[in-house]
PDB file of N, CA and C in Angstrom:
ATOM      1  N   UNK A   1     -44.492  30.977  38.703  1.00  0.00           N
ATOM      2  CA  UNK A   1     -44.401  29.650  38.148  1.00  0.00           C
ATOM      3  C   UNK A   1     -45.434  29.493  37.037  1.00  0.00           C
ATOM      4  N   UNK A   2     -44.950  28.937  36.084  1.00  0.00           N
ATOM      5  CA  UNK A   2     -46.002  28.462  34.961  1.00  0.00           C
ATOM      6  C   UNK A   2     -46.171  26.918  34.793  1.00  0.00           C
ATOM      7  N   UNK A   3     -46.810  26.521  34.006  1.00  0.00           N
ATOM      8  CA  UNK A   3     -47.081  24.998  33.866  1.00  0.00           C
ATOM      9  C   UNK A   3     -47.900  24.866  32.762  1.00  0.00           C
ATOM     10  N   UNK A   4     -47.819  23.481  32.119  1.00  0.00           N
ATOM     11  CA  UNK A   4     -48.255  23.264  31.755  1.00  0.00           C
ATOM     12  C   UNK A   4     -48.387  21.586  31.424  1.00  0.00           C
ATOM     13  N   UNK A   5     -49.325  20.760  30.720  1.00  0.00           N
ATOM     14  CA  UNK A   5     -49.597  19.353  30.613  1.00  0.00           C
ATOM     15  C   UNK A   5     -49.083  18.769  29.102  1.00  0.00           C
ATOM     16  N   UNK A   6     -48.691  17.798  28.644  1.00  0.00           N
ATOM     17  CA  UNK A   6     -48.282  16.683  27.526  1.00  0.00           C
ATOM     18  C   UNK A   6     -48.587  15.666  27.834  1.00  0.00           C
ATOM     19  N   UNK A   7     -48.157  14.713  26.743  1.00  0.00           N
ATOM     20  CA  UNK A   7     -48.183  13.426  27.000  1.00  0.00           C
ATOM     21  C   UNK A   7     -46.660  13.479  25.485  1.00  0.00           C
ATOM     22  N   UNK A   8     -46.099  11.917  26.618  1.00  0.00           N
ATOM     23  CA  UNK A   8     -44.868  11.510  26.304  1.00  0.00           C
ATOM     24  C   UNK A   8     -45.379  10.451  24.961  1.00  0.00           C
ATOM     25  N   UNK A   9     -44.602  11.193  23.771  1.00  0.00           N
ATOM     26  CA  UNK A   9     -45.332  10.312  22.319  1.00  0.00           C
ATOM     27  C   UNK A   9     -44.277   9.254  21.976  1.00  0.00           C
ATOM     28  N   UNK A  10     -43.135   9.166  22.215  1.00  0.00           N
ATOM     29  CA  UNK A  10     -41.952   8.733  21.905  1.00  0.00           C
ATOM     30  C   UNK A  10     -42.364   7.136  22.282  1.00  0.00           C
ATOM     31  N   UNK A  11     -42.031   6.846  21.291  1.00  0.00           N
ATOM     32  CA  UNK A  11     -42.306   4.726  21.086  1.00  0.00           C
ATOM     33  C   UNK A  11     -41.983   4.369  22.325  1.00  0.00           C
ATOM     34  N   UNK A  12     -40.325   4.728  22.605  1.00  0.00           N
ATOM     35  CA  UNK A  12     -39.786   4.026  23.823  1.00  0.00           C
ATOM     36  C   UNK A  12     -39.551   4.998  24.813  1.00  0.00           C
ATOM     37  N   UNK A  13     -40.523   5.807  25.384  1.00  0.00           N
ATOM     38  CA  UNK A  13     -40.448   6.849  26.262  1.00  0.00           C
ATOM     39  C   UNK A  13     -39.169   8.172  26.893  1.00  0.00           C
ATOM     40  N   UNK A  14     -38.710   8.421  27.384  1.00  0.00           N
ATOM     41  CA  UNK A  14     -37.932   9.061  27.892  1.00  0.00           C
ATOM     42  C   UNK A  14     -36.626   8.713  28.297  1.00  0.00           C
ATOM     43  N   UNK A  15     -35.909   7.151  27.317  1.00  0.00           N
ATOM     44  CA  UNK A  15     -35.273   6.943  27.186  1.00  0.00           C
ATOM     45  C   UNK A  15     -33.569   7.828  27.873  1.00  0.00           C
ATOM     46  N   UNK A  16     -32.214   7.656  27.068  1.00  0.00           N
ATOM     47  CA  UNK A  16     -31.118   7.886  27.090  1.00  0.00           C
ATOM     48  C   UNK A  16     -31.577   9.158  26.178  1.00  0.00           C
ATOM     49  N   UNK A  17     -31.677   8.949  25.473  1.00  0.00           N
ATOM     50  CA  UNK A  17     -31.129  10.262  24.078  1.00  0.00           C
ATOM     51  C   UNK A  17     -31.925  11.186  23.983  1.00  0.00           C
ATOM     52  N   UNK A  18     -33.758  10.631  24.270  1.00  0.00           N
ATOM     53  CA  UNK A  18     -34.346  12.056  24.872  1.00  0.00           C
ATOM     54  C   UNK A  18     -34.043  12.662  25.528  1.00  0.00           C
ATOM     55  N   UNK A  19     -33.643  12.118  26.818  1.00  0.00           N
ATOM     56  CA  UNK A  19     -33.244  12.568  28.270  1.00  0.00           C
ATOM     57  C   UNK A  19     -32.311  13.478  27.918  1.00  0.00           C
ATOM     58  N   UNK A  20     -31.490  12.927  27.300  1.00  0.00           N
ATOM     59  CA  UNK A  20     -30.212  13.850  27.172  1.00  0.00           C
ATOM     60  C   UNK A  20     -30.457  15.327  26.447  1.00  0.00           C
ATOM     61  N   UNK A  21     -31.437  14.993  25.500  1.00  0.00           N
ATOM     62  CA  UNK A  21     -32.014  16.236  24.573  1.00  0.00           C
ATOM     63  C   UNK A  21     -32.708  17.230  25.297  1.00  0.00           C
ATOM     64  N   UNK A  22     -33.641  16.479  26.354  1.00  0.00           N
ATOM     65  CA  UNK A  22     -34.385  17.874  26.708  1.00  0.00           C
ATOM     66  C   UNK A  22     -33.801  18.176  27.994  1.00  0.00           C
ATOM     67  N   UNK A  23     -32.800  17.297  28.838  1.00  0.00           N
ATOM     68  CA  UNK A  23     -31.969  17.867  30.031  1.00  0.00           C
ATOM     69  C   UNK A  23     -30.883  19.326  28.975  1.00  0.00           C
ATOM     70  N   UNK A  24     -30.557  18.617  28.178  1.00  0.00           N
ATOM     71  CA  UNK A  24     -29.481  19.847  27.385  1.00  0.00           C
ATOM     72  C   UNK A  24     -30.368  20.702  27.132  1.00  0.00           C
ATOM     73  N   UNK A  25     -31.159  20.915  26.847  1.00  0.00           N
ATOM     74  CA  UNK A  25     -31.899  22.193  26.422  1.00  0.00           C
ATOM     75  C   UNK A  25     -32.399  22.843  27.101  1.00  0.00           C
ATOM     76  N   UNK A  26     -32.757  22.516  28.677  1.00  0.00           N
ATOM     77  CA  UNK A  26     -33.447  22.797  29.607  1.00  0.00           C
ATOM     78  C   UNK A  26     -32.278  23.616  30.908  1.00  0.00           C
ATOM     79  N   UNK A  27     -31.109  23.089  30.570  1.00  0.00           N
ATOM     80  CA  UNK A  27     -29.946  23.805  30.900  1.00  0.00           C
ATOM     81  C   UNK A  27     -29.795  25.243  30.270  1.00  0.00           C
ATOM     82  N   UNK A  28     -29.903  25.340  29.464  1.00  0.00           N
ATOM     83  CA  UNK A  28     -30.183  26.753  28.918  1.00  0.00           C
ATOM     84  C   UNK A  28     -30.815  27.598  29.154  1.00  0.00           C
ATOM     85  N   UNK A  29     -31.513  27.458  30.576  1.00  0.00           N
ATOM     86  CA  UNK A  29     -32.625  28.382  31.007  1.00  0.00           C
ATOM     87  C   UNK A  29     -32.333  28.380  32.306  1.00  0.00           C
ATOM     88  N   UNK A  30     -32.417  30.070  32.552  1.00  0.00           N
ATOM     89  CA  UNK A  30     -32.193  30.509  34.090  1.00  0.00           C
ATOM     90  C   UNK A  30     -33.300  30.233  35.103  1.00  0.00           C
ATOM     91  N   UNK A  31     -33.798  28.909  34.940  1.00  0.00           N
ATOM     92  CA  UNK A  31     -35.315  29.133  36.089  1.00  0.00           C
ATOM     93  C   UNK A  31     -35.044  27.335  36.387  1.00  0.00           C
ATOM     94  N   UNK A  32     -35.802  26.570  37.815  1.00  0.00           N
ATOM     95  CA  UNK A  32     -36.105  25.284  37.673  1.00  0.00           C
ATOM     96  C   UNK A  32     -37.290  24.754  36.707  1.00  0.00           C
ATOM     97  N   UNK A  33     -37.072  23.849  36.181  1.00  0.00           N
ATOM     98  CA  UNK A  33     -37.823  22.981  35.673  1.00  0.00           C
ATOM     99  C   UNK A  33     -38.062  21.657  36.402  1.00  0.00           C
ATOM    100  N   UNK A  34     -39.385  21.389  36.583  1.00  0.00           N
ATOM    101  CA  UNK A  34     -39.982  20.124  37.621  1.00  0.00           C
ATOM    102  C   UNK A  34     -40.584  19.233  36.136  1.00  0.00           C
ATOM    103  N   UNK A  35     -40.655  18.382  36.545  1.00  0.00           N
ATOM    104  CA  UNK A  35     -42.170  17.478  36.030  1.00  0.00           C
ATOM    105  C   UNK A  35     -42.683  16.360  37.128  1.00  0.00           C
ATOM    106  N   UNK A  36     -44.016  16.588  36.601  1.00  0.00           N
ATOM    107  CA  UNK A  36     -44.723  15.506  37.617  1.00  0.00           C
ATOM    108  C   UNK A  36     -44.800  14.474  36.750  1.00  0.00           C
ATOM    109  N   UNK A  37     -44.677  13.269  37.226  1.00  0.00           N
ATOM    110  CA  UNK A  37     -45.474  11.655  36.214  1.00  0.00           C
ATOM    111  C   UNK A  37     -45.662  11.185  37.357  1.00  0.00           C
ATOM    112  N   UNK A  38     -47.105  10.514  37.205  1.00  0.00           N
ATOM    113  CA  UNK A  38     -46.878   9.360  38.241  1.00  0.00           C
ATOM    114  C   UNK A  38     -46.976   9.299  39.563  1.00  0.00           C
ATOM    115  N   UNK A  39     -47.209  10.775  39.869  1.00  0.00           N
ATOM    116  CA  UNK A  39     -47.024  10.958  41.356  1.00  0.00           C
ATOM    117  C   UNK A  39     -45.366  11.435  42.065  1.00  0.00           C
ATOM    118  N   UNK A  40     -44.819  11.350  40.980  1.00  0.00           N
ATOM    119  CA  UNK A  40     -43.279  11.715  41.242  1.00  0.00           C
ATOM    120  C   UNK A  40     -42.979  13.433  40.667  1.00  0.00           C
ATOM    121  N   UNK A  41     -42.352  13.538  41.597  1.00  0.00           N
ATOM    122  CA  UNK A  41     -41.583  15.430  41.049  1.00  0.00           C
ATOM    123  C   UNK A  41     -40.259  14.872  40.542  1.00  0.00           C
ATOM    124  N   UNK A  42     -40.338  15.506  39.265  1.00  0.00           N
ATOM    125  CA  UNK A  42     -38.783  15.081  38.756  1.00  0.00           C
ATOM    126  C   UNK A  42     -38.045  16.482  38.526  1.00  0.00           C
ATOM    127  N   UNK A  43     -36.739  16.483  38.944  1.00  0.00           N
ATOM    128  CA  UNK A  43     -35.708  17.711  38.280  1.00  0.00           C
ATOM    129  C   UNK A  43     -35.611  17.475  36.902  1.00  0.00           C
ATOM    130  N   UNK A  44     -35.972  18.212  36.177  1.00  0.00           N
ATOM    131  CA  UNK A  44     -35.822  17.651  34.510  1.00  0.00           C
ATOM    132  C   UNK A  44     -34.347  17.906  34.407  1.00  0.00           C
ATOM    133  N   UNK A  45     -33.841  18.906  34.881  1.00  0.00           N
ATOM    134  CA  UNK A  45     -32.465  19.208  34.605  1.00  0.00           C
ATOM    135  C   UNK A  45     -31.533  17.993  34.883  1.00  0.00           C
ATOM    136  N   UNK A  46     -31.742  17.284  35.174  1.00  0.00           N
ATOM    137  CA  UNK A  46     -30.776  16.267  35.928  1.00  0.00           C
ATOM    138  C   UNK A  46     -31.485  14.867  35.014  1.00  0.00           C
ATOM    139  N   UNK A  47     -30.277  14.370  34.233  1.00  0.00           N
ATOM    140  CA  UNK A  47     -30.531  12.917  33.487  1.00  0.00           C
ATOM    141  C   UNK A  47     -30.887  11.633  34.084  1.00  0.00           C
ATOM    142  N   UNK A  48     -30.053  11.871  35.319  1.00  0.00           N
ATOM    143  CA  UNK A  48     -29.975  10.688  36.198  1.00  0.00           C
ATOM    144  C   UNK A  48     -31.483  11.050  37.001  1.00  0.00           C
ATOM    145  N   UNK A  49     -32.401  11.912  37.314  1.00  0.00           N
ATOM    146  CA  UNK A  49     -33.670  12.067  37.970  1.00  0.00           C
ATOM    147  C   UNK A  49     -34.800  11.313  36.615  1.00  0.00           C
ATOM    148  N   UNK A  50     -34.426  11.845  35.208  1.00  0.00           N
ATOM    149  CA  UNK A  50     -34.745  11.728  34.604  1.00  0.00           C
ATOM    150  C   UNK A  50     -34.967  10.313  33.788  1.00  0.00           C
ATOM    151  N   UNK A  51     -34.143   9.637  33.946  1.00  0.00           N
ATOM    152  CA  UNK A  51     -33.962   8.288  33.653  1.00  0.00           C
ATOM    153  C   UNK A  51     -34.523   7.464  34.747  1.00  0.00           C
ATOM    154  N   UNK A  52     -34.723   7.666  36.192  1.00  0.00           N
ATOM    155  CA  UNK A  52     -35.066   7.074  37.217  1.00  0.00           C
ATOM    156  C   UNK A  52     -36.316   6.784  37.147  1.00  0.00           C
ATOM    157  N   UNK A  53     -36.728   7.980  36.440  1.00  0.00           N
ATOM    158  CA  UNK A  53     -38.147   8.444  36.436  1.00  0.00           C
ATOM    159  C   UNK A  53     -39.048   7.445  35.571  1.00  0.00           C
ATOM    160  N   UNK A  54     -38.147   6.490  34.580  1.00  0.00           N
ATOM    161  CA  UNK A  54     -38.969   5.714  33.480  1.00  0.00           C
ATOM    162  C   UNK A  54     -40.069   5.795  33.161  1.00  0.00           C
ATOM    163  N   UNK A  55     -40.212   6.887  32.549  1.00  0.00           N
ATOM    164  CA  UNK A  55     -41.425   7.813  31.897  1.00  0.00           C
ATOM    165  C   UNK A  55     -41.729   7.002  30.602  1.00  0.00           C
ATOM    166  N   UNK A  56     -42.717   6.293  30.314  1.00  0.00           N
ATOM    167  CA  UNK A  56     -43.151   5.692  29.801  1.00  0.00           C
ATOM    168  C   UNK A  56     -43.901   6.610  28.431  1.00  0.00           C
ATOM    169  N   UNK A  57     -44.130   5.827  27.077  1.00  0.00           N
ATOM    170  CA  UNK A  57     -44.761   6.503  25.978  1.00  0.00           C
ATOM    171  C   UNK A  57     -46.624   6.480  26.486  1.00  0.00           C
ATOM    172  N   UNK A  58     -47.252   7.549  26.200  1.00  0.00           N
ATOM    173  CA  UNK A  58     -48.277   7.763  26.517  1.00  0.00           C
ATOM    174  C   UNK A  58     -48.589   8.425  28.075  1.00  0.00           C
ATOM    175  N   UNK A  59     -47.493   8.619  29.041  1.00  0.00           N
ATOM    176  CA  UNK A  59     -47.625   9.175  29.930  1.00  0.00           C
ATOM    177  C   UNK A  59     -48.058  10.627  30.181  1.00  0.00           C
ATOM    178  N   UNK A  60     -48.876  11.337  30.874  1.00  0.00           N
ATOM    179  CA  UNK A  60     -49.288  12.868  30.826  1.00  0.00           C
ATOM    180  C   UNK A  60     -48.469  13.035  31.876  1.00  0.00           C
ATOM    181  N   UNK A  61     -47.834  14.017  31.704  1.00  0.00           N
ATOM    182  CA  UNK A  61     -46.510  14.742  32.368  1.00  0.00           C
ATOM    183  C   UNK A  61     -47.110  16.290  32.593  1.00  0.00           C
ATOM    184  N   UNK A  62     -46.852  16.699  33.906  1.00  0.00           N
ATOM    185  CA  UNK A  62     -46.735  18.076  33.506  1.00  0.00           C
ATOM    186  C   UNK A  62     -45.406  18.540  33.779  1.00  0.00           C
ATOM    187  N   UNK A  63     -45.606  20.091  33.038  1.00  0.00           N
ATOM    188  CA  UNK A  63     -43.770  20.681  33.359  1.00  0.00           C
ATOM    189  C   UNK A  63     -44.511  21.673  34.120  1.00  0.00           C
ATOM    190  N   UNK A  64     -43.570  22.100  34.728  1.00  0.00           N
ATOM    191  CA  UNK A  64     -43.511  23.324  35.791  1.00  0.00           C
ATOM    192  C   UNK A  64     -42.211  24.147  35.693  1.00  0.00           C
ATOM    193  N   UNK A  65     -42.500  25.277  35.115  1.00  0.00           N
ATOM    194  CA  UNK A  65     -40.830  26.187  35.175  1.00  0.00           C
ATOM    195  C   UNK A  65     -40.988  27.393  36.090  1.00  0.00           C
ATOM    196  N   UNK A  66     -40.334  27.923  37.249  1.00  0.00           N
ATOM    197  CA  UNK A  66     -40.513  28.529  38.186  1.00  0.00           C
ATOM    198  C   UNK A  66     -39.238  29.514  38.085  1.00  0.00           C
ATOM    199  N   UNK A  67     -39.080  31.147  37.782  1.00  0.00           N
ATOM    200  CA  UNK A  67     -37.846  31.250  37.823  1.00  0.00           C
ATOM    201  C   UNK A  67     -37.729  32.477  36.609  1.00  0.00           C
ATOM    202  N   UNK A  68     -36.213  33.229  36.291  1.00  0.00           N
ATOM    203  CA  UNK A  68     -35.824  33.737  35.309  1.00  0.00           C
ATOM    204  C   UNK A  68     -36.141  32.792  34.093  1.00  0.00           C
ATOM    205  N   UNK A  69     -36.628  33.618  33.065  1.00  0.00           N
ATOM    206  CA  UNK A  69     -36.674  32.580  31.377  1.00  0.00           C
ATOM    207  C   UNK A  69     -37.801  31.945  31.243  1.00  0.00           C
ATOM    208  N   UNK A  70     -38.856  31.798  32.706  1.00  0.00           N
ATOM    209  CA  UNK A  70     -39.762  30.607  33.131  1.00  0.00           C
ATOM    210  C   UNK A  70     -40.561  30.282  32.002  1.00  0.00           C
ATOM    211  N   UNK A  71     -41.101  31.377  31.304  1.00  0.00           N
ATOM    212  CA  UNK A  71     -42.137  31.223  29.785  1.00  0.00           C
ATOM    213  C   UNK A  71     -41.170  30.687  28.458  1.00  0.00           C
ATOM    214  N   UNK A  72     -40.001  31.136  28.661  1.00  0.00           N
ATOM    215  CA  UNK A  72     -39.488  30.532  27.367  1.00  0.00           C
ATOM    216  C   UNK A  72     -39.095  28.852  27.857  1.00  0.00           C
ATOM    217  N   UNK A  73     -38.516  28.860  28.950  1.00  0.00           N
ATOM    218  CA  UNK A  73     -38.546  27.492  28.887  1.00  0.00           C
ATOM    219  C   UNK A  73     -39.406  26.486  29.089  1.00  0.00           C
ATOM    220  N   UNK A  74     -40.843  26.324  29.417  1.00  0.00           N
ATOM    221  CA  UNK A  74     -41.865  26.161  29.412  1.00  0.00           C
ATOM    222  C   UNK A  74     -42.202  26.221  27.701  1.00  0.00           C
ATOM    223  N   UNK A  75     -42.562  26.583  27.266  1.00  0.00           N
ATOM    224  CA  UNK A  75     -42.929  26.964  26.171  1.00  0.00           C
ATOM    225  C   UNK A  75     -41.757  26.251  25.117  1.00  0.00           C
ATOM    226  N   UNK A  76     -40.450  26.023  24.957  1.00  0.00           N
ATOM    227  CA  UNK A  76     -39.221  25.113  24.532  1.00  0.00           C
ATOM    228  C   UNK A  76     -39.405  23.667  24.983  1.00  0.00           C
ATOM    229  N   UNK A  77     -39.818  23.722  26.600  1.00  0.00           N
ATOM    230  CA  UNK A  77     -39.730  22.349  26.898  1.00  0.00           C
ATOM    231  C   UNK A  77     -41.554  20.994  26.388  1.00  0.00           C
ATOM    232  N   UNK A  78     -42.186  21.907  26.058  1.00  0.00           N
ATOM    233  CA  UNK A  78     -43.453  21.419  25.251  1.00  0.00           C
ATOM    234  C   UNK A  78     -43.344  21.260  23.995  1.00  0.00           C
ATOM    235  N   UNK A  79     -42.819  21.835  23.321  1.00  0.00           N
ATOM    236  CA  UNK A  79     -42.290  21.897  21.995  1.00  0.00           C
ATOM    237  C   UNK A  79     -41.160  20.828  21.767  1.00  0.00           C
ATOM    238  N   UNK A  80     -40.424  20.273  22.712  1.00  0.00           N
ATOM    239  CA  UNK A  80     -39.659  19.803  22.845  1.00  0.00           C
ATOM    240  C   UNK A  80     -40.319  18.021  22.620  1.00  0.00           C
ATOM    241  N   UNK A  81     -41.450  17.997  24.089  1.00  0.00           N
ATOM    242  CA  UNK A  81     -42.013  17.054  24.176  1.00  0.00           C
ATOM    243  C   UNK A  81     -42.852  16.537  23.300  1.00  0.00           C
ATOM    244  N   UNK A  82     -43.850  17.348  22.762  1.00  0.00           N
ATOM    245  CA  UNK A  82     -44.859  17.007  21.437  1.00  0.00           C
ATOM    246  C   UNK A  82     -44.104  16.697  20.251  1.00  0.00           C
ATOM    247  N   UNK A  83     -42.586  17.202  19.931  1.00  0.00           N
ATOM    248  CA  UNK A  83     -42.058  16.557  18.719  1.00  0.00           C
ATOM    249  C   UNK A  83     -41.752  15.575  18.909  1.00  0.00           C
ATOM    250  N   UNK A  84     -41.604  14.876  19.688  1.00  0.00           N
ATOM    251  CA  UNK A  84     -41.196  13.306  20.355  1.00  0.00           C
ATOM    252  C   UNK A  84     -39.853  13.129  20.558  1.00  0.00           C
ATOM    253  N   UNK A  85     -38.995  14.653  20.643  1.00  0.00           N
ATOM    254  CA  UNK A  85     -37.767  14.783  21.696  1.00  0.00           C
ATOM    255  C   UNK A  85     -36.745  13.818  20.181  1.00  0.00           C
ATOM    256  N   UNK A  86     -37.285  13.884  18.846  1.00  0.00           N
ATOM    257  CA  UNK A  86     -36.264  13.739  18.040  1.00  0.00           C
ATOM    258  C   UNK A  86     -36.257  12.009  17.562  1.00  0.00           C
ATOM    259  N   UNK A  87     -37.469  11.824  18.370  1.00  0.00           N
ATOM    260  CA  UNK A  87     -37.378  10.243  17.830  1.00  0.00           C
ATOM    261  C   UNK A  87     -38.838   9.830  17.114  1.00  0.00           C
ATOM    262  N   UNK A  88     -39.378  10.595  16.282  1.00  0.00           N
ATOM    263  CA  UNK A  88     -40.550  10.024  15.789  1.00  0.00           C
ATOM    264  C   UNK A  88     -39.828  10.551  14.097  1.00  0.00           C
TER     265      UNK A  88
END
């Protein structure tokens, strides 16, 4: 397992259209992806965990990818997060 920490930059947090961006991209990888916020474990893969989750802008998140691919997707899904997931 790898991991690593962010913070959610996106005005209106982890919205619909992020969600959708980094669940789609995160599908592309043979390993689980977790995140913590909050005290919560989220399936990133899953929109509906993801949206539940109302991950707020300025939140420190970590990801956790455990699995086949685990460094590339880890490493995609930070890259993902620090660009602000397409909305900055």
């Amino acid at each position: 397992m790898v991991s690593a920490k962010t913070k959610v930059i996106n005005p209106q947090g982890m919205h619909m259209r992020p969600a959708q961006v980094f669940v789609g991209e995160m599908g592309k990888f043979k390993c689980d992806v977790t995140l913590l916020c909050n005290g919560k474990t989220i399936n990133a893969k899953s929109i509906m965990n993801l949206m539940a989750a109302c991950i707020k802008q300025g939140c420190e998140i970590e990801i956790q990818c455990s699995g086949e691919q685990e460094n590339e997707a880890l490493a995609r899904a930070v890259e993902l997060v620090d660009s602000g997931l397409g909305d900055l």
